[in-house]
PDB file of N, CA and C in Angstrom:
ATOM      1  N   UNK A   1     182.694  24.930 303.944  1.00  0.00           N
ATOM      2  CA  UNK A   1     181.583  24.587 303.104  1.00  0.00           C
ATOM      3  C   UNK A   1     181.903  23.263 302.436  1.00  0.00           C
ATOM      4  N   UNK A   2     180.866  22.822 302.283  1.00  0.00           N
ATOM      5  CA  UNK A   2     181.486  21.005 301.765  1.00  0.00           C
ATOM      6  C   UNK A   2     180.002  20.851 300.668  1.00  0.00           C
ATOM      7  N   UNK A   3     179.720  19.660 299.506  1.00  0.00           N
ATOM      8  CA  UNK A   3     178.861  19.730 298.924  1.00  0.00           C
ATOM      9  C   UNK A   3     178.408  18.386 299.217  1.00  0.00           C
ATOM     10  N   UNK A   4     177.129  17.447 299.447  1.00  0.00           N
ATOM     11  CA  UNK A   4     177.123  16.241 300.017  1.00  0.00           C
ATOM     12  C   UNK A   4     176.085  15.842 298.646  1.00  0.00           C
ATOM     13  N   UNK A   5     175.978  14.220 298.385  1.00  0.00           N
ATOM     14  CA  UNK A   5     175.056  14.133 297.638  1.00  0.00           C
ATOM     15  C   UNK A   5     173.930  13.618 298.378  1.00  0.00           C
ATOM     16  N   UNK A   6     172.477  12.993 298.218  1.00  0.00           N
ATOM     17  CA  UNK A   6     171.646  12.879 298.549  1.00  0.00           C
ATOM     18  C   UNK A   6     171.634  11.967 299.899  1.00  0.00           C
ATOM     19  N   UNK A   7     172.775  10.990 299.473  1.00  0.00           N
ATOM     20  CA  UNK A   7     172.833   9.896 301.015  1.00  0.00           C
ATOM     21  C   UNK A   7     173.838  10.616 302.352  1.00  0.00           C
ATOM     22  N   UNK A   8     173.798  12.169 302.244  1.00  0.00           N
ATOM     23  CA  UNK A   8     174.816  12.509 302.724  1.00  0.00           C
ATOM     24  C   UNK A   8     176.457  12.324 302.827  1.00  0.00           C
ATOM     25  N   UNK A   9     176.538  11.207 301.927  1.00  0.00           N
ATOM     26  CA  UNK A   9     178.118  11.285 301.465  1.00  0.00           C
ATOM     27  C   UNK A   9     178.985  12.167 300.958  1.00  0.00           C
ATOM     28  N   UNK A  10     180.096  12.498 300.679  1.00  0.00           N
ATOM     29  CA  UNK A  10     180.962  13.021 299.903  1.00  0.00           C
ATOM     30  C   UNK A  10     180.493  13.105 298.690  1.00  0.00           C
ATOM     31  N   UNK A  11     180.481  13.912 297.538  1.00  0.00           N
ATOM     32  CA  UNK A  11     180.011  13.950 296.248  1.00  0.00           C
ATOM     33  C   UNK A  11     181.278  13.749 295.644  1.00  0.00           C
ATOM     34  N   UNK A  12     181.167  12.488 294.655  1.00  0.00           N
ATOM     35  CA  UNK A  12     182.593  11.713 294.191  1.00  0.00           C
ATOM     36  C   UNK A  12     181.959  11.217 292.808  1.00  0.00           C
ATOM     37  N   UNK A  13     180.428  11.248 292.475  1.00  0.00           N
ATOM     38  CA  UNK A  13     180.042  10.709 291.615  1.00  0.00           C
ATOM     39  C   UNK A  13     178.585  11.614 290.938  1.00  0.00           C
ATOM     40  N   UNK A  14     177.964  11.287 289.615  1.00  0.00           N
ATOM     41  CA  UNK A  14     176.750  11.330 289.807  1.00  0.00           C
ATOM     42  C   UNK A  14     175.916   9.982 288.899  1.00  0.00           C
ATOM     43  N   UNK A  15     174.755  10.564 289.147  1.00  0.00           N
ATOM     44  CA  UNK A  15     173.911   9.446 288.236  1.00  0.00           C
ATOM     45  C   UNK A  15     173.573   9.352 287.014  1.00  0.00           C
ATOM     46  N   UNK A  16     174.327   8.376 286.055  1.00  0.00           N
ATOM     47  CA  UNK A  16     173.721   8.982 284.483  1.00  0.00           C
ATOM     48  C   UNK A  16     172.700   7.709 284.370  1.00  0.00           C
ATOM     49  N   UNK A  17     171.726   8.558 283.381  1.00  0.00           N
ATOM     50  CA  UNK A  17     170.333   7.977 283.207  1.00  0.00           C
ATOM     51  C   UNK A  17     170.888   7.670 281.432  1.00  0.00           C
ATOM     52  N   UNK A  18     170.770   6.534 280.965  1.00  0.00           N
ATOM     53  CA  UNK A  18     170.764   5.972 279.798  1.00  0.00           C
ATOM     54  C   UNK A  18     171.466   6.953 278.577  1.00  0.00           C
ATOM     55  N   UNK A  19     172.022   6.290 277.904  1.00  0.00           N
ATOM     56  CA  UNK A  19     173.158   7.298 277.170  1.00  0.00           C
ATOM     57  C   UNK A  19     174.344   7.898 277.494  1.00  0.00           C
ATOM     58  N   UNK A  20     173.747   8.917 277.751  1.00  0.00           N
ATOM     59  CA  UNK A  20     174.956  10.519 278.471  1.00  0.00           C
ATOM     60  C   UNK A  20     174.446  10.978 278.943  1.00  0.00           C
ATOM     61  N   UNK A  21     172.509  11.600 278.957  1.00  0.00           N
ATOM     62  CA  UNK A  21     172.475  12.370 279.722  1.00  0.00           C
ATOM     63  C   UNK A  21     172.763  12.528 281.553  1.00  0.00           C
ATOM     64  N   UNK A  22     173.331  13.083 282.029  1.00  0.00           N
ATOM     65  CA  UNK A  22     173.247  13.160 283.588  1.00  0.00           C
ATOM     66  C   UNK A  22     172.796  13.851 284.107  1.00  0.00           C
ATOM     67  N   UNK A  23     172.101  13.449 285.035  1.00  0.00           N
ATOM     68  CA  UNK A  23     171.311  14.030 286.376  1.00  0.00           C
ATOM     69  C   UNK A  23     172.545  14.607 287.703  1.00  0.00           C
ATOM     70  N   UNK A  24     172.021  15.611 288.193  1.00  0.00           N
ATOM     71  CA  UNK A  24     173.462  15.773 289.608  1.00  0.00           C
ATOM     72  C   UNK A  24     172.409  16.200 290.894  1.00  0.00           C
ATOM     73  N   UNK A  25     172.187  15.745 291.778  1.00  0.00           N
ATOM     74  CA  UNK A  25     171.354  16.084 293.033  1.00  0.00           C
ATOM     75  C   UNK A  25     172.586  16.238 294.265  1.00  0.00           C
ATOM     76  N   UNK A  26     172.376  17.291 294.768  1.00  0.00           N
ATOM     77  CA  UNK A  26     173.424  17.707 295.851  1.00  0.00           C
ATOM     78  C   UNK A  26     172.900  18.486 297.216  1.00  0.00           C
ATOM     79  N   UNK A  27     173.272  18.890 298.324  1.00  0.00           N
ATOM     80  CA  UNK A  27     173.043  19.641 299.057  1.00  0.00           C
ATOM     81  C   UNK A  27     174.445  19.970 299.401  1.00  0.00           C
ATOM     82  N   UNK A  28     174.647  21.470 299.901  1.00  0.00           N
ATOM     83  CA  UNK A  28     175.598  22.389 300.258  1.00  0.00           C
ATOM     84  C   UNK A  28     175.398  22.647 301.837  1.00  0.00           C
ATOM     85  N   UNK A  29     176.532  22.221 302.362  1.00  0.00           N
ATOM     86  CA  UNK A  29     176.391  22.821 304.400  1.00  0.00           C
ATOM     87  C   UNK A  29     177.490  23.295 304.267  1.00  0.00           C
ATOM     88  N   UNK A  30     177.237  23.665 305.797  1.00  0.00           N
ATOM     89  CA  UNK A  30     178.590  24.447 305.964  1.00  0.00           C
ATOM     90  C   UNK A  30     179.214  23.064 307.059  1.00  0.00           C
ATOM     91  N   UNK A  31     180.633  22.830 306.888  1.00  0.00           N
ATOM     92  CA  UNK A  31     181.548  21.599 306.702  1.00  0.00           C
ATOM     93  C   UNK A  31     181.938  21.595 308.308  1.00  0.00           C
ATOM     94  N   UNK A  32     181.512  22.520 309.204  1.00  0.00           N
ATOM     95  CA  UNK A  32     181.748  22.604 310.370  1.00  0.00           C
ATOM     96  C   UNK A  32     180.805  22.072 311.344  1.00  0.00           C
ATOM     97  N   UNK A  33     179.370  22.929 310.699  1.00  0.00           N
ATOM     98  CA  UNK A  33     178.288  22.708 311.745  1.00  0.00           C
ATOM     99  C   UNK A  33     177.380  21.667 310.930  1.00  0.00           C
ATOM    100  N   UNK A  34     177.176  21.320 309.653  1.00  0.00           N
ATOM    101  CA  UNK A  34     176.441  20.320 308.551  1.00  0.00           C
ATOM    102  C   UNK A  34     175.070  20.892 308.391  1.00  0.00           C
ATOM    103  N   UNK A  35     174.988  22.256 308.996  1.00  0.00           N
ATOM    104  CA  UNK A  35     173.747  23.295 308.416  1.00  0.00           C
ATOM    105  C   UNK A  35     173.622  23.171 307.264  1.00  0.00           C
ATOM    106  N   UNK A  36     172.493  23.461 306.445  1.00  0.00           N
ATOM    107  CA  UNK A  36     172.365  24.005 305.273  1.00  0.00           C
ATOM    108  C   UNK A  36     172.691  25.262 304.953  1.00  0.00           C
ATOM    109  N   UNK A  37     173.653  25.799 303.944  1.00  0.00           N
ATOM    110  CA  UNK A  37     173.422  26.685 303.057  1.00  0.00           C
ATOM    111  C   UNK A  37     172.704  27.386 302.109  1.00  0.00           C
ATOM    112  N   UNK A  38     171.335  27.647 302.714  1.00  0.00           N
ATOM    113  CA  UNK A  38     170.137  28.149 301.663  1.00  0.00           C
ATOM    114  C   UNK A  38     170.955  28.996 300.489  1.00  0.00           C
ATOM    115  N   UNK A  39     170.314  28.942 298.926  1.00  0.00           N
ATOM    116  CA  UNK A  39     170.773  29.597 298.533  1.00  0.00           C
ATOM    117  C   UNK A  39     172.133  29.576 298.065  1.00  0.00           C
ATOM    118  N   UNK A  40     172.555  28.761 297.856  1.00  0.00           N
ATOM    119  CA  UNK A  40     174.144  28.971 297.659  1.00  0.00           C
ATOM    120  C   UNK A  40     174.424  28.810 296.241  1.00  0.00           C
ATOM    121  N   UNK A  41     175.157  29.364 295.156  1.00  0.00           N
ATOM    122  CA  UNK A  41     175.688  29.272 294.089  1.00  0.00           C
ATOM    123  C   UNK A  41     176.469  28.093 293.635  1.00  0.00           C
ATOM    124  N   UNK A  42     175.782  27.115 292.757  1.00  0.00           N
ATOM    125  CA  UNK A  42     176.092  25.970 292.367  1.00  0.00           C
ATOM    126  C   UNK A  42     176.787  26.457 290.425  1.00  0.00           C
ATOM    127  N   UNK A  43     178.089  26.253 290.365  1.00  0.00           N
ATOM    128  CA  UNK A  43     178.503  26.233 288.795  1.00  0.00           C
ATOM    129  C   UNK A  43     179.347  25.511 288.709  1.00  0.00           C
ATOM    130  N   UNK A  44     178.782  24.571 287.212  1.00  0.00           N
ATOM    131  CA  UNK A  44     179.299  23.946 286.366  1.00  0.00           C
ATOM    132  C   UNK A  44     180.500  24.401 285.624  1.00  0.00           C
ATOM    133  N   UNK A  45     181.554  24.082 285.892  1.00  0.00           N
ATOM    134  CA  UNK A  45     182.860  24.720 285.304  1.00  0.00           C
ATOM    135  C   UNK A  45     182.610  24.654 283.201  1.00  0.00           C
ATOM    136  N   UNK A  46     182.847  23.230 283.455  1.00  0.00           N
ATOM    137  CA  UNK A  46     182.948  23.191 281.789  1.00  0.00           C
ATOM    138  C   UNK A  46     182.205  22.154 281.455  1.00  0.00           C
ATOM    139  N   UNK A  47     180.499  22.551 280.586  1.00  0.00           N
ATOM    140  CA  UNK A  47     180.349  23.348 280.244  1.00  0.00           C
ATOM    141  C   UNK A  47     179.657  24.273 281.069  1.00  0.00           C
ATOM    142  N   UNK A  48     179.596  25.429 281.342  1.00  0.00           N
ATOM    143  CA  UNK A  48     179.016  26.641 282.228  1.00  0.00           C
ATOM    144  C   UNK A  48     177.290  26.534 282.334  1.00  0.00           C
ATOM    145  N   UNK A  49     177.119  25.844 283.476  1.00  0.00           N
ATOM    146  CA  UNK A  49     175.936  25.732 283.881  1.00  0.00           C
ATOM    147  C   UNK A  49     175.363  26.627 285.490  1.00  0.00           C
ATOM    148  N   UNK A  50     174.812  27.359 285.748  1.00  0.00           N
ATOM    149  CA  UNK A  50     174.802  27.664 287.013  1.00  0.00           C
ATOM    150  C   UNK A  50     173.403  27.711 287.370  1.00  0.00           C
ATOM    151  N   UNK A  51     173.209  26.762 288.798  1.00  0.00           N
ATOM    152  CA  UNK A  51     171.781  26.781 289.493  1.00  0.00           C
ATOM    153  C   UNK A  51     172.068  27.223 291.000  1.00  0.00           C
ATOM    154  N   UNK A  52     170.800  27.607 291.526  1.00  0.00           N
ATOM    155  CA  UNK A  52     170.900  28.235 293.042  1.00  0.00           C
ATOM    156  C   UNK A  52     170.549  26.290 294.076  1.00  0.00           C
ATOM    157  N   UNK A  53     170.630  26.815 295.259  1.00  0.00           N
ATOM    158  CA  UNK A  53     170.412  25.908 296.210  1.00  0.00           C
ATOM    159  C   UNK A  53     169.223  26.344 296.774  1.00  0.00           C
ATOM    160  N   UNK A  54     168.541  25.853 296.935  1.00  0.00           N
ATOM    161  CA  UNK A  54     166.361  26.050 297.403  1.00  0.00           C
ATOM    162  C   UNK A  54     166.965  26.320 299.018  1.00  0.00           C
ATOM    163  N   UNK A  55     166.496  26.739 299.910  1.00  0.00           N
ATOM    164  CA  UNK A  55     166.038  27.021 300.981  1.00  0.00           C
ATOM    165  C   UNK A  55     166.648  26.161 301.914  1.00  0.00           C
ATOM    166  N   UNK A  56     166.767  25.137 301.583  1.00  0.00           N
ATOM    167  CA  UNK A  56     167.183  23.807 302.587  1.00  0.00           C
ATOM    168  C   UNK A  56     168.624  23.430 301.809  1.00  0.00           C
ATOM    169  N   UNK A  57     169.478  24.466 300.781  1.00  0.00           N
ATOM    170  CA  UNK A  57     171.031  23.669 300.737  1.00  0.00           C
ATOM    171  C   UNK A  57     170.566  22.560 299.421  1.00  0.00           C
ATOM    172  N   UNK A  58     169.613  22.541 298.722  1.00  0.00           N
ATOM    173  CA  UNK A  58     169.402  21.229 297.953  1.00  0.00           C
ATOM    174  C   UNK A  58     169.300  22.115 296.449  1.00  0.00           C
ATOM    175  N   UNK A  59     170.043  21.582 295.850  1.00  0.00           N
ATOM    176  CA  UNK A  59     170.144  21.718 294.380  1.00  0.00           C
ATOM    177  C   UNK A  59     170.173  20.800 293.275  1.00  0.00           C
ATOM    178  N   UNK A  60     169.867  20.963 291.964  1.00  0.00           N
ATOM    179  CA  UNK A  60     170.060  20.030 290.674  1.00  0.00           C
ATOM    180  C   UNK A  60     170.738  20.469 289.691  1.00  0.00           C
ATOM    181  N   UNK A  61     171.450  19.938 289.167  1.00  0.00           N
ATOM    182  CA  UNK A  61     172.027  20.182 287.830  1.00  0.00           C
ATOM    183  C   UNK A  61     171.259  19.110 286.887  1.00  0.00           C
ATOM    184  N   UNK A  62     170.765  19.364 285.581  1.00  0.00           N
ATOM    185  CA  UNK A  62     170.669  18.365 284.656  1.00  0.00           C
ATOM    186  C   UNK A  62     171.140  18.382 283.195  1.00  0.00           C
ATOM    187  N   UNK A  63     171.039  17.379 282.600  1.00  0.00           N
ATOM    188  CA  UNK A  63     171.115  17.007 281.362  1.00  0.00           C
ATOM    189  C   UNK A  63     172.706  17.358 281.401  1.00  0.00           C
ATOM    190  N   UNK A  64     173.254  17.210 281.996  1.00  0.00           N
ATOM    191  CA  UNK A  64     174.896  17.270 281.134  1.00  0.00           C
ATOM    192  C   UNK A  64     175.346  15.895 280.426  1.00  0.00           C
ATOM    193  N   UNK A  65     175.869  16.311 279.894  1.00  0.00           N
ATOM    194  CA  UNK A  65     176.407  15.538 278.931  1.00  0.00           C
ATOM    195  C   UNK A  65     178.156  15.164 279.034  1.00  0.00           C
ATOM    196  N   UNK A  66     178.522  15.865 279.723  1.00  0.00           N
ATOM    197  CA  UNK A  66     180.209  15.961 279.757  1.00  0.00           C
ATOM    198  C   UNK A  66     180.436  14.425 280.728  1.00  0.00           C
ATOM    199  N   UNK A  67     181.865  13.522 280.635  1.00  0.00           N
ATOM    200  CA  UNK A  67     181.884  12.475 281.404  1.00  0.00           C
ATOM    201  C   UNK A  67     182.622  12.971 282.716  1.00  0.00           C
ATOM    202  N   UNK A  68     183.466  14.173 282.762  1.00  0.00           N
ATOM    203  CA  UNK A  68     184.169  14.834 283.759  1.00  0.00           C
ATOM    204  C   UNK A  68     183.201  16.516 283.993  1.00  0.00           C
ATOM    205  N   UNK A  69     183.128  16.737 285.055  1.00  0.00           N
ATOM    206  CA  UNK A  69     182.816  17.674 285.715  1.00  0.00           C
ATOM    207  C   UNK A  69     183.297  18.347 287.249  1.00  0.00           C
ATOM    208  N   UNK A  70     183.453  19.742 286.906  1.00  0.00           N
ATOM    209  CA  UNK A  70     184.118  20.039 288.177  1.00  0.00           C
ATOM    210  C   UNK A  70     182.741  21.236 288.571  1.00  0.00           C
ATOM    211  N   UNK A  71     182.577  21.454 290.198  1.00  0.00           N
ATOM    212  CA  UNK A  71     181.842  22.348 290.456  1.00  0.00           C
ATOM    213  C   UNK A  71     182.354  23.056 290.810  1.00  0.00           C
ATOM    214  N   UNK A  72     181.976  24.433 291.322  1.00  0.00           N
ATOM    215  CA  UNK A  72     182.417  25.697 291.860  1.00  0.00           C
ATOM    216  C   UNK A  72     181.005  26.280 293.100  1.00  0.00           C
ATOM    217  N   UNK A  73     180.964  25.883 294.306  1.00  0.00           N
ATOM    218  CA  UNK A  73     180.358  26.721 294.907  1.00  0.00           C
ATOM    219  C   UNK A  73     180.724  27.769 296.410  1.00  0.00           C
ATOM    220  N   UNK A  74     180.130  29.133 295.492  1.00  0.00           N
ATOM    221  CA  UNK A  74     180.071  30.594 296.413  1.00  0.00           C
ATOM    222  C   UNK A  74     178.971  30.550 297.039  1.00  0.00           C
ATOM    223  N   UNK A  75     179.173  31.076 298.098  1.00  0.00           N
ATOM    224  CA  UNK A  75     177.815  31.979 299.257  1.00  0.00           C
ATOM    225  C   UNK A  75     178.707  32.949 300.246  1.00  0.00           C
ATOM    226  N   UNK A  76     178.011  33.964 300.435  1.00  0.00           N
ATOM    227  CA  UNK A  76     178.820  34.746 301.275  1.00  0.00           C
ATOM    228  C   UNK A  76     178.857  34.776 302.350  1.00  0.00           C
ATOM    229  N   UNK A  77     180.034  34.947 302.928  1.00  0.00           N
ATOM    230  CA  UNK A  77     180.970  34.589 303.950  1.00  0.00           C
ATOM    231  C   UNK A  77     182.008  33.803 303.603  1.00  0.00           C
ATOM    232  N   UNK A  78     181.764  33.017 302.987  1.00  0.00           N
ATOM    233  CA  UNK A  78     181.975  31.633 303.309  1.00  0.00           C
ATOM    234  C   UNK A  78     183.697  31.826 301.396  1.00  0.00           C
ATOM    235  N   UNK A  79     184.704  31.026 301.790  1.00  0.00           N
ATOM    236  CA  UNK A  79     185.384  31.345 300.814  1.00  0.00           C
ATOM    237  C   UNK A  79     184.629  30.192 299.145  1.00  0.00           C
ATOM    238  N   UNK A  80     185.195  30.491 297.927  1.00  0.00           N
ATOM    239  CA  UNK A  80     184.901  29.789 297.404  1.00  0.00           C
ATOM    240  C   UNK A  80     185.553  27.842 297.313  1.00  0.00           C
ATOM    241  N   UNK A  81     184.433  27.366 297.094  1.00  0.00           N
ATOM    242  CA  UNK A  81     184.617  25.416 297.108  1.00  0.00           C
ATOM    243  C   UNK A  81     184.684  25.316 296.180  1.00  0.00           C
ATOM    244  N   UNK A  82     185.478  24.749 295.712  1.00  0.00           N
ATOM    245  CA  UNK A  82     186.051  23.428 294.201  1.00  0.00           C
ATOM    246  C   UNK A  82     186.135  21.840 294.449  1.00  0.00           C
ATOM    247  N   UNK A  83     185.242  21.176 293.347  1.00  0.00           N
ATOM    248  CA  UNK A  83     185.232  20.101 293.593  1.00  0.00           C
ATOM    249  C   UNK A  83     186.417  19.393 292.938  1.00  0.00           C
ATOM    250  N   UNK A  84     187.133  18.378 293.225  1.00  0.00           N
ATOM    251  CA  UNK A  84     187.606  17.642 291.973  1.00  0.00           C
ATOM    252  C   UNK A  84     187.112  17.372 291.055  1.00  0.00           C
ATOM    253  N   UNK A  85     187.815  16.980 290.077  1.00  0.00           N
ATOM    254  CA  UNK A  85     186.521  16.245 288.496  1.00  0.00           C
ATOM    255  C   UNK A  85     186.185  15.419 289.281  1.00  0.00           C
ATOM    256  N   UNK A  86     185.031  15.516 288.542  1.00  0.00           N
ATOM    257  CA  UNK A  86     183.671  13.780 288.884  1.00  0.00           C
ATOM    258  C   UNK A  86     183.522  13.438 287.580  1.00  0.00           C
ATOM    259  N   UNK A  87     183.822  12.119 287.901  1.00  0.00           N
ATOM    260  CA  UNK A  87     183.697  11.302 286.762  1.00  0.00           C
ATOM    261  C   UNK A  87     181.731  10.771 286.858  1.00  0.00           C
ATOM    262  N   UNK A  88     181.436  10.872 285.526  1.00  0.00           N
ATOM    263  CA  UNK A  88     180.066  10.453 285.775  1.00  0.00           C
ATOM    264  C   UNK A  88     179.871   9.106 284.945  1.00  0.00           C
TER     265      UNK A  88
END
């Protein structure tokens, strides 16, 4: 399982919109075949945010505020993914 951001890259970053708040746009495949993972469990380590993945592997996180963030995503089968911190 791998988490990609919108240009299909590696997710290494996200986008902050003026201030602090940040925006996070991602999609979840599986790291073998680059399917989508409908549905898959997207969480925000610290502070504890958790959103699902829509149908097509595509998810959002918003408004964080933190400059480091790590994710955590589950779906079953599949073992659990940890991101490194992202610096935003």
């Amino acid at each position: 399982m791998t988490v990609t951001a919108q240009n299909n890259q590696a997710v290494d970053t996200c986008e902050c919109r003026h201030a602090c708040r940040c925006h996070f746009l991602g999609t979840v495949v599986d790291a073998s075949t680059n399917e989508p993972l409908p549905f898959a469990t997207i969480k925000v380590i610290n502070p504890e945010k958790l959103t699902l993945a829509d149908e097509h592997g595509h998810f959002a996180i918003t408004n964080l505020w933190e400059r480091l963030i790590e994710l955590e995503v589950t779906y079953t089968g599949y073992k659990p993914f940890h991101t490194p911190p992202l610096q935003q």
